[in-house]
C-alpha atoms as a PDB file:
ATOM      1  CA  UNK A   1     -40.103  27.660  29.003  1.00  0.00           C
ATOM      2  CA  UNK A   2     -43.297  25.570  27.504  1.00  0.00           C
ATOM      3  CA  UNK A   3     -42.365  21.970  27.872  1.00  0.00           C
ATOM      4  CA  UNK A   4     -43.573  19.974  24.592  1.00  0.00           C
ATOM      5  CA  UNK A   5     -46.611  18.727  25.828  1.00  0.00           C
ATOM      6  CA  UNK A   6     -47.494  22.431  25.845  1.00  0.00           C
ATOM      7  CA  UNK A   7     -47.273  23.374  22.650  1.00  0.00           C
ATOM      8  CA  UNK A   8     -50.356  24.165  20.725  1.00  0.00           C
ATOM      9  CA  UNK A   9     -51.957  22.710  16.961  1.00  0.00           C
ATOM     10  CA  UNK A  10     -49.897  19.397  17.502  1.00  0.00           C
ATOM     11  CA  UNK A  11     -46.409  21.007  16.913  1.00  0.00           C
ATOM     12  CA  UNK A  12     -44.110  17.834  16.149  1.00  0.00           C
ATOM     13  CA  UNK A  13     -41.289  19.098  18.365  1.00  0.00           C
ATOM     14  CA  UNK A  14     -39.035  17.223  15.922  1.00  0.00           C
ATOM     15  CA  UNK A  15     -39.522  20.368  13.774  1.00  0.00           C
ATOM     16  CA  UNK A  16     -37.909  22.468  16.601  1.00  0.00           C
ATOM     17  CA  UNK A  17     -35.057  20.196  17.220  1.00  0.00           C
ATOM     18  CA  UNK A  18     -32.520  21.890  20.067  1.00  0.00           C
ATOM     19  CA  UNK A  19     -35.339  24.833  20.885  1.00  0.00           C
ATOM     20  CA  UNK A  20     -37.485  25.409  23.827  1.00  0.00           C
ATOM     21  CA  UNK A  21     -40.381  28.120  23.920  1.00  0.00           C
ATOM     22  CA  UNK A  22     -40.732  30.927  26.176  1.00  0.00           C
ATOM     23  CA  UNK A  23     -42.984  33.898  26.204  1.00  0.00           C
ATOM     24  CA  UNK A  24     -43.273  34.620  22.369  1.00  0.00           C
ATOM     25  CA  UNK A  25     -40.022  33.393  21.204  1.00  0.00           C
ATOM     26  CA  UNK A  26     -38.222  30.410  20.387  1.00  0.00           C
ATOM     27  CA  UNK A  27     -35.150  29.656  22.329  1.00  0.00           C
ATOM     28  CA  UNK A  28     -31.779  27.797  21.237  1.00  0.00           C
ATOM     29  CA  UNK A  29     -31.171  25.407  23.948  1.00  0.00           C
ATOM     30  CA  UNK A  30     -28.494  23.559  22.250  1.00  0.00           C
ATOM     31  CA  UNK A  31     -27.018  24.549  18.828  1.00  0.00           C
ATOM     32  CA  UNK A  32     -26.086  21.454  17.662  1.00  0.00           C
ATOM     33  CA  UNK A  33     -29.746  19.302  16.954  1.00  0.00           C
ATOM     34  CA  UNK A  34     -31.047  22.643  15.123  1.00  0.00           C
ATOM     35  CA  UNK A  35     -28.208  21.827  12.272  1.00  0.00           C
ATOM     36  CA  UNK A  36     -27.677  25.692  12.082  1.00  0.00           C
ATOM     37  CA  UNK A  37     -25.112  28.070  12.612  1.00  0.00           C
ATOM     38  CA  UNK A  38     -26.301  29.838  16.146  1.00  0.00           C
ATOM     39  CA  UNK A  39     -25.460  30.301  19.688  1.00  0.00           C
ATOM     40  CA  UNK A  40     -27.201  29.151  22.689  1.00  0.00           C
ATOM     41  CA  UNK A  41     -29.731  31.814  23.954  1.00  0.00           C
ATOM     42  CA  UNK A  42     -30.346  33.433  20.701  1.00  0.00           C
ATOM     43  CA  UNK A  43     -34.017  34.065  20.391  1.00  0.00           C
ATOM     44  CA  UNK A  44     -36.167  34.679  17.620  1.00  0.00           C
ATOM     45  CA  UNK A  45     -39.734  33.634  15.539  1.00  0.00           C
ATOM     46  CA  UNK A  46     -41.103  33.151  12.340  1.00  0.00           C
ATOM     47  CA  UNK A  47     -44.192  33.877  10.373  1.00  0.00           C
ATOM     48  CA  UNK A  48     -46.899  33.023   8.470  1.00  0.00           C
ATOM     49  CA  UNK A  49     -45.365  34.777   5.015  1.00  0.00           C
ATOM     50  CA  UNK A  50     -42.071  33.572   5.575  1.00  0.00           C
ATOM     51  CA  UNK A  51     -41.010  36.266   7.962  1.00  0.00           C
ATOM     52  CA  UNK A  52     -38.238  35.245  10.675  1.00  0.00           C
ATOM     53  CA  UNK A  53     -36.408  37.731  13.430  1.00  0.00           C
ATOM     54  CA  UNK A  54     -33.430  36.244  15.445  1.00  0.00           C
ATOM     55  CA  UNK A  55     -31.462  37.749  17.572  1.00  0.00           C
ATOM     56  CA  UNK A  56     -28.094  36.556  19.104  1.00  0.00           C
ATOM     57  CA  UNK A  57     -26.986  38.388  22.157  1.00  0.00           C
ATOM     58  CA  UNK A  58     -23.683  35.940  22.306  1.00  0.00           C
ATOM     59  CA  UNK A  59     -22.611  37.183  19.058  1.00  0.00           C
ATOM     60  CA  UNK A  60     -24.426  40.706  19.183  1.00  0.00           C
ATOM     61  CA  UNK A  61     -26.211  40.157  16.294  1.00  0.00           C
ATOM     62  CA  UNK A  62     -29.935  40.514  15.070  1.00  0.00           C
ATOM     63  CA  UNK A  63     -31.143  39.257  11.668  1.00  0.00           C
ATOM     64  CA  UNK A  64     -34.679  40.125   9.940  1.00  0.00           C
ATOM     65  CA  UNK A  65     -35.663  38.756   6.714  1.00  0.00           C
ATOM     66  CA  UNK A  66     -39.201  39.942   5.363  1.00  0.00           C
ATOM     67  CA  UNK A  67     -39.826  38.008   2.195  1.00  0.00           C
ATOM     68  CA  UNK A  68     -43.883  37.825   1.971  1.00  0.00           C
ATOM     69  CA  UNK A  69     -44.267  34.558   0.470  1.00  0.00           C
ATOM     70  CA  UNK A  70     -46.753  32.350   1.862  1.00  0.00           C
ATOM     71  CA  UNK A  71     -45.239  29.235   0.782  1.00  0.00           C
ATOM     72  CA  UNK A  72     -42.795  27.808   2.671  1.00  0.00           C
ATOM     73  CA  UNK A  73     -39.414  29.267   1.912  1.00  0.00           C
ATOM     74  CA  UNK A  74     -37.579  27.495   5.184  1.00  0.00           C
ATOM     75  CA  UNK A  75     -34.313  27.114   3.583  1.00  0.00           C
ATOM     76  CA  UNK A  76     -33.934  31.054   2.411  1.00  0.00           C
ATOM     77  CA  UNK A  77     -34.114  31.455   5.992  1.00  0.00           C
ATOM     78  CA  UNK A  78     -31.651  28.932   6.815  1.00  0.00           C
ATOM     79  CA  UNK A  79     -29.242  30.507   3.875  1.00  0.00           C
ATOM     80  CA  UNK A  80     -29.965  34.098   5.031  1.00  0.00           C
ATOM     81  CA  UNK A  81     -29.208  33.209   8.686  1.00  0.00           C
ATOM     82  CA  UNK A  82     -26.137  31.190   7.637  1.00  0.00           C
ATOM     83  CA  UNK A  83     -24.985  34.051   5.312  1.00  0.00           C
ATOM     84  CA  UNK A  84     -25.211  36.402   8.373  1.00  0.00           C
ATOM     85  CA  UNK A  85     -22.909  33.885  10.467  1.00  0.00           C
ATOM     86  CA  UNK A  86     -20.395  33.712   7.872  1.00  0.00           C
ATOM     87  CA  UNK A  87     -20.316  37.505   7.467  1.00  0.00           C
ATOM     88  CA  UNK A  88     -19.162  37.927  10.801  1.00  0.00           C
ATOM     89  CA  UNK A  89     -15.667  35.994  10.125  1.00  0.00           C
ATOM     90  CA  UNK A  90     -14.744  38.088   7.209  1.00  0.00           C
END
């Protein structure tokens, strides 16, 4: 994994609260800074339009949300990726 001082643009790693960074992805290191429903190891990235990929390989579960807007639209990801969480209790 990158440690912070790697991280490129002058990421505030306060933004990526409980993640590390490895080879493309962001990592969950520790669920419970990242306020979100997750495991440890799940893996994932977002983009540019509002695009974000997880996957969890705890719970065996992969999420993909392709919304094209270039604003930011962080908490329809969080919602979507809580929604997904929540679905598998039911």
């Amino acid at each position: 994994h990158l440690p912070p001082s790697a991280l490129p643009f002058g990421v505030d790693v306060r933004v990526f609260a409980g993640k590390g960074f490895g080879l493309g992805v962001q990592v969950t290191m520790d669920v419970a800074p990242t306020k979100l429903i997750g495991s440890v190891g799940e893996h994932g990235w977002s983009g540019y339009a509002s695009t974000h990929y997880w996957v969890d390989p705890q719970e065996q579960l992969i999420g993909l949300i392709m919304p094209q807007m270039a604003n930011n639209r962080t908490q329809m990801i969080k919602d979507f990726q809580a929604l997904a969480y929540q679905a598998l209790v039911d």
